[in-house]
N, C-alpha and C. Protein backbone atom coordinates (compact mmCIF):
# COMPACT_ATOMS: atom_id res chain seq x y z
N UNK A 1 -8.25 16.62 9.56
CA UNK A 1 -8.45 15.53 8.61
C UNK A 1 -7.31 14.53 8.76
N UNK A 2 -7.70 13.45 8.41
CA UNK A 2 -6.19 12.31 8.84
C UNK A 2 -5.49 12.50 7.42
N UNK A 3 -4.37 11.74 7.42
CA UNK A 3 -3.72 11.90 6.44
C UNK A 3 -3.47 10.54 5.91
N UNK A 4 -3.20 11.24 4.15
CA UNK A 4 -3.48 10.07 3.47
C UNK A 4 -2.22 8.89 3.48
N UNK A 5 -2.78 7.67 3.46
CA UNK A 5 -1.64 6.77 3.62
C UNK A 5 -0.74 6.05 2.73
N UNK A 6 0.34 5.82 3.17
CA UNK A 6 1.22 5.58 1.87
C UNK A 6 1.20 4.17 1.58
N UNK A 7 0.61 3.69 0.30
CA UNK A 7 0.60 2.41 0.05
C UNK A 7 1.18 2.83 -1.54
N UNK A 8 2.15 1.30 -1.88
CA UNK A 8 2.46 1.04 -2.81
C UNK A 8 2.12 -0.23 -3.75
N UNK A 9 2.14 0.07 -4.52
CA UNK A 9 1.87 -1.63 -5.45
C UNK A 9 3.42 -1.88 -6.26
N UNK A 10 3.60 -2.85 -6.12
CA UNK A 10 4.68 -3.90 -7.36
C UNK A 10 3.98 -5.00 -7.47
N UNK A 11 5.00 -5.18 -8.48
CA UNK A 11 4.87 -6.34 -8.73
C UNK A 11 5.97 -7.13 -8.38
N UNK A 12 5.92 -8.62 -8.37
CA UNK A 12 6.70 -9.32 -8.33
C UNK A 12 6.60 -10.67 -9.02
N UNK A 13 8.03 -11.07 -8.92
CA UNK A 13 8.24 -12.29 -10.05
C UNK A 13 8.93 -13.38 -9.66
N UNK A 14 8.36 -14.26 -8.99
CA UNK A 14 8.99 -15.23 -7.99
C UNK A 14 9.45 -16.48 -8.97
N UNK A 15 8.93 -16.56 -10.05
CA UNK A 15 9.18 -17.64 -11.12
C UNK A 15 8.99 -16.79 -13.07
N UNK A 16 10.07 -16.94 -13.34
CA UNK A 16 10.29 -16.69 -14.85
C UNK A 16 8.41 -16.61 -15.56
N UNK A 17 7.78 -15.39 -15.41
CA UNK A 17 6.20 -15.31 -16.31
C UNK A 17 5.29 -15.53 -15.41
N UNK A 18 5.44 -15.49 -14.27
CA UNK A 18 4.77 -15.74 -13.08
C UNK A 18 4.67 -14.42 -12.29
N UNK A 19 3.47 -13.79 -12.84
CA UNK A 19 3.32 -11.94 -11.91
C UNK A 19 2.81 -12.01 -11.05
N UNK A 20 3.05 -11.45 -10.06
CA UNK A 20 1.78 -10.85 -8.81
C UNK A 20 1.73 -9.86 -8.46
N UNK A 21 0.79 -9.38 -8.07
CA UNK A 21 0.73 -8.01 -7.72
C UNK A 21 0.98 -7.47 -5.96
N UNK A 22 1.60 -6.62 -5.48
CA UNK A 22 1.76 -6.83 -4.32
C UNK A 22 1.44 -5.40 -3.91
N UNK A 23 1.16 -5.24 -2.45
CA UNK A 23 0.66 -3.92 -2.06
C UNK A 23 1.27 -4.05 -0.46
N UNK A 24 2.08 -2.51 -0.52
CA UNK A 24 3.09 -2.73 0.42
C UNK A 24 2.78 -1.48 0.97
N UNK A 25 2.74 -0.88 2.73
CA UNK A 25 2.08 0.59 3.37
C UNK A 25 3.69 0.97 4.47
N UNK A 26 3.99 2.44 4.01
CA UNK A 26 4.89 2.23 5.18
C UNK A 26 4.72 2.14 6.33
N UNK A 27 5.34 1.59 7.00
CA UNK A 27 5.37 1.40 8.77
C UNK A 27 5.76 2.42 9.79
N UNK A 28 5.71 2.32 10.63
CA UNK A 28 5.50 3.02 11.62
C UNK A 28 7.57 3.96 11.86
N UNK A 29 8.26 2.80 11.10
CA UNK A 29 9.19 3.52 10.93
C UNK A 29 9.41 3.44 9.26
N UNK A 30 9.60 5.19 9.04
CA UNK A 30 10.01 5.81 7.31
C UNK A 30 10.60 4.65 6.65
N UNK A 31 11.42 3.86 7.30
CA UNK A 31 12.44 2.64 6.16
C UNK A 31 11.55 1.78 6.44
N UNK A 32 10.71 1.39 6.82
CA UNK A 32 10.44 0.20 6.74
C UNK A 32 8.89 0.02 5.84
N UNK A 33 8.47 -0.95 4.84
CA UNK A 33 7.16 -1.49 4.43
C UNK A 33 6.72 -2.84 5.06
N UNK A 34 5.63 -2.55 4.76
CA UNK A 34 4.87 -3.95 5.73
C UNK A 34 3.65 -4.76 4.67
N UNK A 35 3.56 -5.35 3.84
CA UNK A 35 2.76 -5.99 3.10
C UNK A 35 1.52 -6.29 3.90
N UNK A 36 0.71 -5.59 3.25
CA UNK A 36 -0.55 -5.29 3.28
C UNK A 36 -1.73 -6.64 2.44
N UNK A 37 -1.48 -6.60 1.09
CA UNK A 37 -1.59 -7.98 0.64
C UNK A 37 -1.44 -8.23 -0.97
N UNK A 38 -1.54 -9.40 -1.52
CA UNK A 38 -0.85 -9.71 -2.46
C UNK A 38 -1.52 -10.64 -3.45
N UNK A 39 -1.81 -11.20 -4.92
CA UNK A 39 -2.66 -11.32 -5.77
C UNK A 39 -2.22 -13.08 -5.20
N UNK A 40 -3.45 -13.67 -5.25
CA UNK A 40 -3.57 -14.86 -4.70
C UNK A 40 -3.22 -16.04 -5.90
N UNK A 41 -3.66 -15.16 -7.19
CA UNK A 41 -3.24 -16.11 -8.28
C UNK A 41 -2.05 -15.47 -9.27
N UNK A 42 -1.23 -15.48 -9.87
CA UNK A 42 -0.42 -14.63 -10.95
C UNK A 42 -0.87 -14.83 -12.02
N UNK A 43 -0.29 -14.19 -12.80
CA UNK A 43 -0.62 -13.20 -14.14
C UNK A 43 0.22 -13.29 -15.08
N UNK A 44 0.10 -13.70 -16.36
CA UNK A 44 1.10 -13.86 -17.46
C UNK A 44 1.55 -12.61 -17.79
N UNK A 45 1.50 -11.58 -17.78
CA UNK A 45 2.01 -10.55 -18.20
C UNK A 45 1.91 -9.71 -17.17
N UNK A 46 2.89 -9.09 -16.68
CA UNK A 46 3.60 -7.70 -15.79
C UNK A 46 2.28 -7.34 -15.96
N UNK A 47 1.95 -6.28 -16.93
CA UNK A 47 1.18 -5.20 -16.77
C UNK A 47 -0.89 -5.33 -16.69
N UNK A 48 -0.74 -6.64 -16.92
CA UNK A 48 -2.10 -7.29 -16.52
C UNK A 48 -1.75 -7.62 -14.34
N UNK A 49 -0.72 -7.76 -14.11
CA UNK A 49 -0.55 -7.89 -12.48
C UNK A 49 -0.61 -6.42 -12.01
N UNK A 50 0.22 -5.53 -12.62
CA UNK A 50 0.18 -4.04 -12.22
C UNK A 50 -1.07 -3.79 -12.17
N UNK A 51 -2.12 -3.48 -12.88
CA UNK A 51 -3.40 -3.07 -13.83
C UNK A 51 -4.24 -3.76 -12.13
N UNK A 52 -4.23 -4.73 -12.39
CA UNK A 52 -4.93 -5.43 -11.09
C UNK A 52 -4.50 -5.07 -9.75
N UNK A 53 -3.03 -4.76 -9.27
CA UNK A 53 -2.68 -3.99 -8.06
C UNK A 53 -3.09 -2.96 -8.07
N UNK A 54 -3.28 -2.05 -8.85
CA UNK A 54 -4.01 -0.98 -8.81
C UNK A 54 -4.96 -0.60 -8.21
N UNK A 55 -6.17 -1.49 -9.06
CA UNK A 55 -7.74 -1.95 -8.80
C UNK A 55 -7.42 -2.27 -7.33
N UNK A 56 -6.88 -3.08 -6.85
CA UNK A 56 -6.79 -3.38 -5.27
C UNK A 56 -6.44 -2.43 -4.55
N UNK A 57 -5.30 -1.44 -4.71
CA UNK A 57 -5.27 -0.18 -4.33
C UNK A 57 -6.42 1.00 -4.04
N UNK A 58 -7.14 0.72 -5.25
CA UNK A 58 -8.35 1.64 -5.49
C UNK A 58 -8.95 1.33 -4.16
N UNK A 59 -9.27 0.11 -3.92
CA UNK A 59 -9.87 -0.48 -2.83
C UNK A 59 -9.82 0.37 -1.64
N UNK A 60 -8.69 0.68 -1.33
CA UNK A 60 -8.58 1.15 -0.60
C UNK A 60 -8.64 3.08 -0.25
N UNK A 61 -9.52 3.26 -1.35
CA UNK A 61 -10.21 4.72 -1.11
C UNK A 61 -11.43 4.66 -0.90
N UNK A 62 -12.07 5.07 -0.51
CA UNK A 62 -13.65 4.64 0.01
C UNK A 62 -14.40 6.16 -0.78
N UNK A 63 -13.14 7.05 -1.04
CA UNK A 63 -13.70 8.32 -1.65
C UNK A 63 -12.55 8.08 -2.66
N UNK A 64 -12.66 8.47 -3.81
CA UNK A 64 -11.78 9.04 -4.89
C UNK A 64 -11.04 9.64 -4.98
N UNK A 65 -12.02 11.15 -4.86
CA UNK A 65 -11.24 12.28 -4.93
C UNK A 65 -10.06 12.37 -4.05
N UNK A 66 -10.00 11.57 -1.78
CA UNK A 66 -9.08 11.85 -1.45
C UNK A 66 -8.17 11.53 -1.11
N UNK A 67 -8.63 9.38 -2.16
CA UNK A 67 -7.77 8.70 -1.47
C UNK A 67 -7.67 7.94 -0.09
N UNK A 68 -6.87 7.00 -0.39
CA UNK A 68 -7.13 6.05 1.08
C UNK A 68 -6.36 6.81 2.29
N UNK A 69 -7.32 7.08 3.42
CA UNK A 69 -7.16 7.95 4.64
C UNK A 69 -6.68 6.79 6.00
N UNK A 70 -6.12 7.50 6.42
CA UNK A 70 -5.82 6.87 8.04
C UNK A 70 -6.72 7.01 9.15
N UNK A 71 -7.37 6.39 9.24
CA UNK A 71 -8.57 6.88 10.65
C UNK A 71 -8.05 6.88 11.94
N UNK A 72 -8.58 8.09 12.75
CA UNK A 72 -8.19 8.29 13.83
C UNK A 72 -6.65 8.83 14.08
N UNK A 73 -6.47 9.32 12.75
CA UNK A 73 -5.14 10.29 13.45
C UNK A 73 -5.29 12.01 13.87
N UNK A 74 -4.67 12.07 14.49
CA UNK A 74 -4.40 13.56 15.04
C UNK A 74 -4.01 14.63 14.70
N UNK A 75 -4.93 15.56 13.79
CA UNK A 75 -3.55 16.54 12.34
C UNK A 75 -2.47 17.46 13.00
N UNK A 76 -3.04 17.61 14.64
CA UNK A 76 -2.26 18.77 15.31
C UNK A 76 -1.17 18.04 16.12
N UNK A 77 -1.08 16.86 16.18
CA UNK A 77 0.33 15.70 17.31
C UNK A 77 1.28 16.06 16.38
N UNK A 78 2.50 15.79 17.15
CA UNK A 78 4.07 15.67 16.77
C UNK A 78 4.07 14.90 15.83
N UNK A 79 4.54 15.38 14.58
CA UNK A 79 4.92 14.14 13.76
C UNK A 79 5.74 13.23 13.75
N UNK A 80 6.98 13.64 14.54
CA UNK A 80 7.99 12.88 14.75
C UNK A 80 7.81 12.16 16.66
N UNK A 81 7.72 10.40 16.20
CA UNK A 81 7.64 9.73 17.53
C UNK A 81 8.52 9.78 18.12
N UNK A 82 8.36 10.10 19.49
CA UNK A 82 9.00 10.34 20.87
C UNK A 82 9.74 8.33 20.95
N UNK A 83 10.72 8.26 21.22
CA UNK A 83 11.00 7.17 22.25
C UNK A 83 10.96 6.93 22.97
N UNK A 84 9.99 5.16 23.49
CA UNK A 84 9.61 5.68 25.41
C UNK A 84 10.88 4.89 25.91
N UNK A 85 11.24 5.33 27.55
CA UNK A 85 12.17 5.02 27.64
C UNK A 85 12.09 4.47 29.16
């Protein structure tokens, strides 16, 4: 089975009452996130932007119960990437 992928939501506040919701997946390296995507209009209140990152999150389970999956990964490969050299 692939494994499930790590996406996050924040929010953010680029102007004093001005929310958005943002949805961020880690990358290919553990420290790093890569924005995935982000509420096109903002939101007067934090938790009306959260509430809605969510819902966009949801999006991204096609099943419920297991959550948004990675297609086409390998459950039995190295987890840790080799460096090519």
């Amino acid at each position: 089975m692939s494994h499930i992928r790590r996406i996050a939501v924040h929010v953010d506040e680029p102007d004093p009452g001005l929310f958005y919701w943002v949805l961020m997946e880690e990358g290919d390296d553990t420290s790093q996130w890569v924005e995935l995507e982000s509420a096109d209009e903002h939101y007067d209140m934090w938790l009306d932007a959260l509430q809605a990152g969510v819902r966009a999150l949801e999006g991204y389970a096609p099943d419920e119960r297991i959550g948004p999956r990675a297609s086409g990964d390998d459950e039995d490969a190295n987890p840790v990437r080799e460096q090519e050299t």
